[in-house]
PDB file of N, CA and C in Angstrom:
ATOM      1  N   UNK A   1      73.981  74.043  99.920  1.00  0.00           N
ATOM      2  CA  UNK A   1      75.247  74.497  99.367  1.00  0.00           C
ATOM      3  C   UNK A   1      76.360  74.233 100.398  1.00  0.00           C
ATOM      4  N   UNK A   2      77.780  73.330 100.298  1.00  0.00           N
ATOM      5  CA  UNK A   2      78.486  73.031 101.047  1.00  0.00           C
ATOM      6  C   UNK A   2      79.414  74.608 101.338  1.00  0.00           C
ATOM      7  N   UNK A   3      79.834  74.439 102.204  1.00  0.00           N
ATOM      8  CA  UNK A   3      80.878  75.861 102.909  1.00  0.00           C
ATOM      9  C   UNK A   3      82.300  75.405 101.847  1.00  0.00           C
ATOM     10  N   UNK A   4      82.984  76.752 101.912  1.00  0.00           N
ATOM     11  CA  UNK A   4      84.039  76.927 101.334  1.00  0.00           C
ATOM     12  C   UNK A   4      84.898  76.570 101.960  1.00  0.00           C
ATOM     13  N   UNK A   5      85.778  75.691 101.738  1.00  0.00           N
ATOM     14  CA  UNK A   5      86.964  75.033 102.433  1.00  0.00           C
ATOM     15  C   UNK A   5      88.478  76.329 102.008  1.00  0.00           C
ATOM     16  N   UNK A   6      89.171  76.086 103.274  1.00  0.00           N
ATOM     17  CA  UNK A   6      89.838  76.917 102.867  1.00  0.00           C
ATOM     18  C   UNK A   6      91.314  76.108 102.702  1.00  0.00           C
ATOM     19  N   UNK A   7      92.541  76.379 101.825  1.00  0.00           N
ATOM     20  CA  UNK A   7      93.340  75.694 101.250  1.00  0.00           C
ATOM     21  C   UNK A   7      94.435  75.806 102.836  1.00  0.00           C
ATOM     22  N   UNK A   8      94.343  74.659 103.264  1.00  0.00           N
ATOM     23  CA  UNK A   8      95.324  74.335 104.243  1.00  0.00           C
ATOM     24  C   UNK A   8      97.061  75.251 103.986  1.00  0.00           C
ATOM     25  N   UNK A   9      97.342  74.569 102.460  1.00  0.00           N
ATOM     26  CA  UNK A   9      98.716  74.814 102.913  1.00  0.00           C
ATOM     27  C   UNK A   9      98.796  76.373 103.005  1.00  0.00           C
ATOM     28  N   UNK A  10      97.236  77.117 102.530  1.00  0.00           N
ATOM     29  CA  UNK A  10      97.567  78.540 102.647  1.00  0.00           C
ATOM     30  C   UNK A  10      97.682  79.181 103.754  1.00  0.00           C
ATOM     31  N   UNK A  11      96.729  78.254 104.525  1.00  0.00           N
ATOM     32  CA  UNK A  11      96.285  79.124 106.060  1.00  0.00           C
ATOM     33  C   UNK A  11      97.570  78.468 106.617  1.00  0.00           C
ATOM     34  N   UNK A  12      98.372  78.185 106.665  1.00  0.00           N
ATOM     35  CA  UNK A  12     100.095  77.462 107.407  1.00  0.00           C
ATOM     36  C   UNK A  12     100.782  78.075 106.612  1.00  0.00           C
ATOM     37  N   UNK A  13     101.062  78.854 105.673  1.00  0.00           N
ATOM     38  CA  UNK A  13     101.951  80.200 105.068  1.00  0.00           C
ATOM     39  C   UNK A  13     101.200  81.351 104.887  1.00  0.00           C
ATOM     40  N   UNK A  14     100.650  81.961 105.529  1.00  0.00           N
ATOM     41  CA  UNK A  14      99.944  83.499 105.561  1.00  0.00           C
ATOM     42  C   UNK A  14      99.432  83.712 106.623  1.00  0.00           C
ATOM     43  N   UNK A  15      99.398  84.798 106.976  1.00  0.00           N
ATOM     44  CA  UNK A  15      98.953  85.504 108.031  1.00  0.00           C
ATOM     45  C   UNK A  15      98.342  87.034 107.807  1.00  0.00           C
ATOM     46  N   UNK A  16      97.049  87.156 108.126  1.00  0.00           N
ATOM     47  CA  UNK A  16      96.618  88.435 107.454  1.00  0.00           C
ATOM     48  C   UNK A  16      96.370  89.448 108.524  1.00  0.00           C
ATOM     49  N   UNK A  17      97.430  90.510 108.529  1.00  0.00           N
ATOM     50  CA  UNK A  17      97.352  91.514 109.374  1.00  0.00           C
ATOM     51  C   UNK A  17      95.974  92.246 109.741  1.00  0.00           C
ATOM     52  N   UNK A  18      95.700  93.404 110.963  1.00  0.00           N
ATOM     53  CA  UNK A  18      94.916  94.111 110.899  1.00  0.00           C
ATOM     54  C   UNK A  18      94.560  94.687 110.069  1.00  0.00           C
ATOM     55  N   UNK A  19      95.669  95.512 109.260  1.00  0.00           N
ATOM     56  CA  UNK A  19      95.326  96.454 108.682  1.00  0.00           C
ATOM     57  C   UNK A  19      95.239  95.716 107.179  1.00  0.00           C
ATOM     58  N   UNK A  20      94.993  94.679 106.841  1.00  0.00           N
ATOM     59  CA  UNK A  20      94.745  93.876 105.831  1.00  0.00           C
ATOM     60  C   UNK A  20      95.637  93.195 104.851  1.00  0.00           C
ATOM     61  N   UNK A  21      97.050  93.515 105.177  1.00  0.00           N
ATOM     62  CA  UNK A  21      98.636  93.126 104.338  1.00  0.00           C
ATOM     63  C   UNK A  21      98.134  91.634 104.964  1.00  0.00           C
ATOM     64  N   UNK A  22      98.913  90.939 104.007  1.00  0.00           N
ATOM     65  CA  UNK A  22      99.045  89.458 104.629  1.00  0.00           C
ATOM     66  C   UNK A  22     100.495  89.153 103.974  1.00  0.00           C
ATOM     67  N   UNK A  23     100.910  88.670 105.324  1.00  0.00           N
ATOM     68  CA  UNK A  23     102.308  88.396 105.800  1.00  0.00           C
ATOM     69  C   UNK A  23     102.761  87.185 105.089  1.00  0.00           C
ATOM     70  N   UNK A  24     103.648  87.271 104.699  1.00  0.00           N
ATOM     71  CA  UNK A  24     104.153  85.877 104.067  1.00  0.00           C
ATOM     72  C   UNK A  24     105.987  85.389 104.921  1.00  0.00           C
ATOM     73  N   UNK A  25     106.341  84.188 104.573  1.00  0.00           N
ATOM     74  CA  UNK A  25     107.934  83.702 105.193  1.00  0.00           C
ATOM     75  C   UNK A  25     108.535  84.072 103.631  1.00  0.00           C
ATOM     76  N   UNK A  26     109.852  84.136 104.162  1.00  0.00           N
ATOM     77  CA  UNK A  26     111.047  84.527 103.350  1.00  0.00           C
ATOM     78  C   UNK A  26     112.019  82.816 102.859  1.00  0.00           C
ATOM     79  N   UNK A  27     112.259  82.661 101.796  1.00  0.00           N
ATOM     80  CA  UNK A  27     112.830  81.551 101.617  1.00  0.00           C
ATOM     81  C   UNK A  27     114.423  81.601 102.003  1.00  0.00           C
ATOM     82  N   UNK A  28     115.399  80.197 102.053  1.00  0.00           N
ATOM     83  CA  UNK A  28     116.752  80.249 102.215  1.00  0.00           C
ATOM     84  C   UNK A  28     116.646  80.213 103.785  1.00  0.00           C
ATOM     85  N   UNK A  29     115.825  80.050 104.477  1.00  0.00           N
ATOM     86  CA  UNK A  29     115.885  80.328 106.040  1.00  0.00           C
ATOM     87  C   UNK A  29     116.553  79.549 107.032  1.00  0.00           C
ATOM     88  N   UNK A  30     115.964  78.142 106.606  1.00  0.00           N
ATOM     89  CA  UNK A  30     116.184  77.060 107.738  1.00  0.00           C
ATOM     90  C   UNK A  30     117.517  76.450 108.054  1.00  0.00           C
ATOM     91  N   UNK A  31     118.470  76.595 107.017  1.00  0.00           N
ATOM     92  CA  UNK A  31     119.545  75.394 107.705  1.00  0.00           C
ATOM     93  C   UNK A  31     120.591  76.306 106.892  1.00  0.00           C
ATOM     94  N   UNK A  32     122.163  75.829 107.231  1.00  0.00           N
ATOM     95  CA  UNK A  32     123.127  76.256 106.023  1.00  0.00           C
ATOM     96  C   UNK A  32     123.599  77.937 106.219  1.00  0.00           C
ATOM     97  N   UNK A  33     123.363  79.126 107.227  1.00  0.00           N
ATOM     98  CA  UNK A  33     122.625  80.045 107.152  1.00  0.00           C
ATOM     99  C   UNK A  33     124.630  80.647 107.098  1.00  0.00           C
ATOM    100  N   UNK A  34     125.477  79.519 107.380  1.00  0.00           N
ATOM    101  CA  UNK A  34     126.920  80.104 107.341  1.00  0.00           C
ATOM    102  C   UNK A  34     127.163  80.603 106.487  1.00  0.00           C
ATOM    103  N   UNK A  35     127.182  80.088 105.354  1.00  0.00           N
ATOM    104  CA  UNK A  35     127.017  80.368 103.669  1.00  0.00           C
ATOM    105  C   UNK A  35     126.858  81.831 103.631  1.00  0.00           C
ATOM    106  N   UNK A  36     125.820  82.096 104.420  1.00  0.00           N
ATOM    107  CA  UNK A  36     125.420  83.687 103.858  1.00  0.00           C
ATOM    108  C   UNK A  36     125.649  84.334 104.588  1.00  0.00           C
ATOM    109  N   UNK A  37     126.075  85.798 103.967  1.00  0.00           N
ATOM    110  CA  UNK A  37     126.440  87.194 104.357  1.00  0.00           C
ATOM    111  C   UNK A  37     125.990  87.388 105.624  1.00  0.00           C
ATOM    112  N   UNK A  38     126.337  88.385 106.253  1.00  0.00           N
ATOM    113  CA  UNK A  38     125.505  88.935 107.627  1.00  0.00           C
ATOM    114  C   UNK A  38     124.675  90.124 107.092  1.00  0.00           C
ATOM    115  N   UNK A  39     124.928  90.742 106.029  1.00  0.00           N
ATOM    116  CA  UNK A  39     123.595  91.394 105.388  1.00  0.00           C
ATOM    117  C   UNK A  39     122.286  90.864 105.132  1.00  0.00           C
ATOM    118  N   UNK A  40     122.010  89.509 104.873  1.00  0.00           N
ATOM    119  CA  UNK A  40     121.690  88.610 104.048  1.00  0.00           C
ATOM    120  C   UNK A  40     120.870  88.168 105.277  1.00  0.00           C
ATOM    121  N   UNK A  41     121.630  87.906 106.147  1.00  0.00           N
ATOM    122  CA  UNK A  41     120.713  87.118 107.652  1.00  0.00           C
ATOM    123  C   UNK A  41     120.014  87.843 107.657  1.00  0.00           C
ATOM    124  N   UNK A  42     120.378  89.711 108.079  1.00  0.00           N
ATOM    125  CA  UNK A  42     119.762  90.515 108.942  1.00  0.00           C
ATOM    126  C   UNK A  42     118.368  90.484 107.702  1.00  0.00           C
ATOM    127  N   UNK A  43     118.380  90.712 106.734  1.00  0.00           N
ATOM    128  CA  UNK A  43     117.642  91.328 105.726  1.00  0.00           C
ATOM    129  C   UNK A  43     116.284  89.931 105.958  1.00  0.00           C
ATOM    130  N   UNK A  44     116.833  88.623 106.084  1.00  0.00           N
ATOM    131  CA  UNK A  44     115.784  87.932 106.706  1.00  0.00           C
ATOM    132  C   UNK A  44     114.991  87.948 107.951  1.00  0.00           C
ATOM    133  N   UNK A  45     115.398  88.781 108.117  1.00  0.00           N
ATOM    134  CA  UNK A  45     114.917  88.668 109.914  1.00  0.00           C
ATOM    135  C   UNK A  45     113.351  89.760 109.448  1.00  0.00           C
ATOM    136  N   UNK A  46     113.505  90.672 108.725  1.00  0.00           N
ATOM    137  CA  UNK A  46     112.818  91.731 108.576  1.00  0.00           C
ATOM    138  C   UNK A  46     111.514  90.660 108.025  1.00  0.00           C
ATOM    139  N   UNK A  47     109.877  91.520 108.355  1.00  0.00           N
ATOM    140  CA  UNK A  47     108.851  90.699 107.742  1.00  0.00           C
ATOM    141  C   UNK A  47     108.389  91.557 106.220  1.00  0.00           C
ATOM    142  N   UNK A  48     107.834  90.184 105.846  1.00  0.00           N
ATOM    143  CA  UNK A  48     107.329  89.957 104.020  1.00  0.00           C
ATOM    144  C   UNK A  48     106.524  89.998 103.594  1.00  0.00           C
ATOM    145  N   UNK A  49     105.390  91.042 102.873  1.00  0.00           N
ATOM    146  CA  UNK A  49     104.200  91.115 102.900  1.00  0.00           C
ATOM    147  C   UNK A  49     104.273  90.610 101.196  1.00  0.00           C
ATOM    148  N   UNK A  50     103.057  89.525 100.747  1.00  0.00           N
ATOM    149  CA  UNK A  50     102.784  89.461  99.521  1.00  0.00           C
ATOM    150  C   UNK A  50     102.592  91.061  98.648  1.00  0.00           C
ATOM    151  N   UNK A  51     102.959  90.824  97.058  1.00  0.00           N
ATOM    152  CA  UNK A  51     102.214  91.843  96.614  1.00  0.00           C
ATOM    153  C   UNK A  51     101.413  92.376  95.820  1.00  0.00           C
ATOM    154  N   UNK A  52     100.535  93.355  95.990  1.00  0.00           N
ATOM    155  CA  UNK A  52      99.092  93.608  96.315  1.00  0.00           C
ATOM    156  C   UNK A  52      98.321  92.526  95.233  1.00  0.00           C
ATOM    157  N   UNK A  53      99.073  92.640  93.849  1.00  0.00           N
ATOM    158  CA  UNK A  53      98.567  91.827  92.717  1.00  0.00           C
ATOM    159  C   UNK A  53      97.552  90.372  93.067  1.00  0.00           C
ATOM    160  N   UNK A  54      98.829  89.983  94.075  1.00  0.00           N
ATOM    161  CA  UNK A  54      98.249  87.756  94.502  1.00  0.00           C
ATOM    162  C   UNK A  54      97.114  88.120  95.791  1.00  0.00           C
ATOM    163  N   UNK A  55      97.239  89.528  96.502  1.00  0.00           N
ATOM    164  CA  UNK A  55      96.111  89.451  97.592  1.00  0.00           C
ATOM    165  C   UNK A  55      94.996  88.806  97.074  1.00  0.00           C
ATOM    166  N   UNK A  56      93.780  89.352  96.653  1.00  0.00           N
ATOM    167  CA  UNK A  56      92.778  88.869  96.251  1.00  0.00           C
ATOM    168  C   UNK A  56      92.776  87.255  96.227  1.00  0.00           C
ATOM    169  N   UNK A  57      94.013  86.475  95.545  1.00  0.00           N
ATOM    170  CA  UNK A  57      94.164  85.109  95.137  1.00  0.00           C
ATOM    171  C   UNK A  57      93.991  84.492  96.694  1.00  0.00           C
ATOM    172  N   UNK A  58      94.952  85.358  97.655  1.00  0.00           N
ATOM    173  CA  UNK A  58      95.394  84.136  98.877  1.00  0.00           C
ATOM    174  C   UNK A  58      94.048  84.419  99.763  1.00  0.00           C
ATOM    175  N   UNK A  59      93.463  85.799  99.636  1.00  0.00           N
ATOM    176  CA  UNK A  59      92.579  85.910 100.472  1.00  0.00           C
ATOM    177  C   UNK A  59      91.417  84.800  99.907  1.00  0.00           C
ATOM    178  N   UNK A  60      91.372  84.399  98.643  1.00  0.00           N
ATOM    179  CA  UNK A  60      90.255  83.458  98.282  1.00  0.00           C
ATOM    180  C   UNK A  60      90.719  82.425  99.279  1.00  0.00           C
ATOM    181  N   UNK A  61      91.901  81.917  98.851  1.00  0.00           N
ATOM    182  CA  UNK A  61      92.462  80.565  99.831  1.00  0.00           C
ATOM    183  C   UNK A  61      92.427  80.460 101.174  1.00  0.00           C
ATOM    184  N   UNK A  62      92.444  81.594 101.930  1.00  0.00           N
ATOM    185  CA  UNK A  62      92.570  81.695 103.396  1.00  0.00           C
ATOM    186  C   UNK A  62      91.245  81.857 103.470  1.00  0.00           C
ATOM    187  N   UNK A  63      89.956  82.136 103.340  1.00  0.00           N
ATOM    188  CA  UNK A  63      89.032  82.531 103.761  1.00  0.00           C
ATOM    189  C   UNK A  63      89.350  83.566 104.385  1.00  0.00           C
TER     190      UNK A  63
END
Protein backbone atom coordinates (compact mmCIF):
# COMPACT_ATOMS: atom_id res chain seq x y z
CA UNK A 1 0.00 0.00 0.00
CA UNK A 2 1.71 3.35 -1.15
CA UNK A 3 1.91 6.27 1.78
CA UNK A 4 -0.35 9.18 1.64
CA UNK A 5 1.05 12.08 -0.08
CA UNK A 6 0.30 15.13 1.36
CA UNK A 7 -1.10 18.17 -0.92
CA UNK A 8 1.91 20.53 -1.26
CA UNK A 9 0.09 23.66 -1.87
CA UNK A 10 -1.56 22.81 1.57
CA UNK A 11 1.44 22.21 3.65
CA UNK A 12 2.86 26.04 2.10
CA UNK A 13 -0.62 27.68 3.37
CA UNK A 14 -1.29 26.09 6.85
CA UNK A 15 0.22 25.73 9.80
CA UNK A 16 -1.22 23.59 12.58
CA UNK A 17 -0.86 24.92 16.02
CA UNK A 18 -0.26 23.03 19.34
CA UNK A 19 -3.28 23.24 20.52
CA UNK A 20 -4.70 21.94 17.15
CA UNK A 21 -6.23 25.42 15.29
CA UNK A 22 -4.49 25.56 12.02
CA UNK A 23 -3.41 28.87 11.02
CA UNK A 24 -4.16 30.15 7.78
CA UNK A 25 -2.72 33.87 5.68
CA UNK A 26 -5.12 36.67 5.22
CA UNK A 27 -5.67 37.85 1.57
CA UNK A 28 -5.09 41.69 0.03
CA UNK A 29 -1.57 41.53 1.75
CA UNK A 30 1.28 41.84 -0.58
CA UNK A 31 1.52 44.98 -2.61
CA UNK A 32 -0.81 48.27 -3.04
CA UNK A 33 -1.30 48.31 0.91
CA UNK A 34 -1.70 52.56 0.39
CA UNK A 35 -5.13 52.02 -0.84
CA UNK A 36 -6.14 50.77 2.48
CA UNK A 37 -7.27 52.17 5.70
CA UNK A 38 -4.93 51.98 8.71
CA UNK A 39 -7.73 49.93 10.34
CA UNK A 40 -7.54 47.58 7.58
CA UNK A 41 -3.55 47.13 7.81
CA UNK A 42 -3.68 46.72 11.54
CA UNK A 43 -6.64 44.14 11.32
CA UNK A 44 -4.11 42.20 8.92
CA UNK A 45 -1.42 41.99 10.99
CA UNK A 46 -3.63 39.96 13.55
CA UNK A 47 -3.45 35.83 12.88
CA UNK A 48 -6.30 33.61 10.97
CA UNK A 49 -7.39 30.45 12.05
CA UNK A 50 -9.57 28.31 9.43
CA UNK A 51 -13.11 27.44 10.52
CA UNK A 52 -13.71 24.48 12.47
CA UNK A 53 -16.15 23.17 9.51
CA UNK A 54 -12.81 22.83 6.58
CA UNK A 55 -10.46 21.43 9.67
CA UNK A 56 -11.00 17.87 9.12
CA UNK A 57 -10.62 18.71 5.06
CA UNK A 58 -7.00 20.50 5.47
CA UNK A 59 -5.94 18.17 8.14
CA UNK A 60 -6.60 15.29 5.40
CA UNK A 61 -4.29 17.48 3.06
CA UNK A 62 -1.56 18.32 5.48
CA UNK A 63 -1.13 14.99 6.92
Amino acid sequence: MPKMKSVKGATKRFKVKKNGQIKRGKAFRSHILTKQDAATRRDQNSPAFIHTADAANIKAMIN
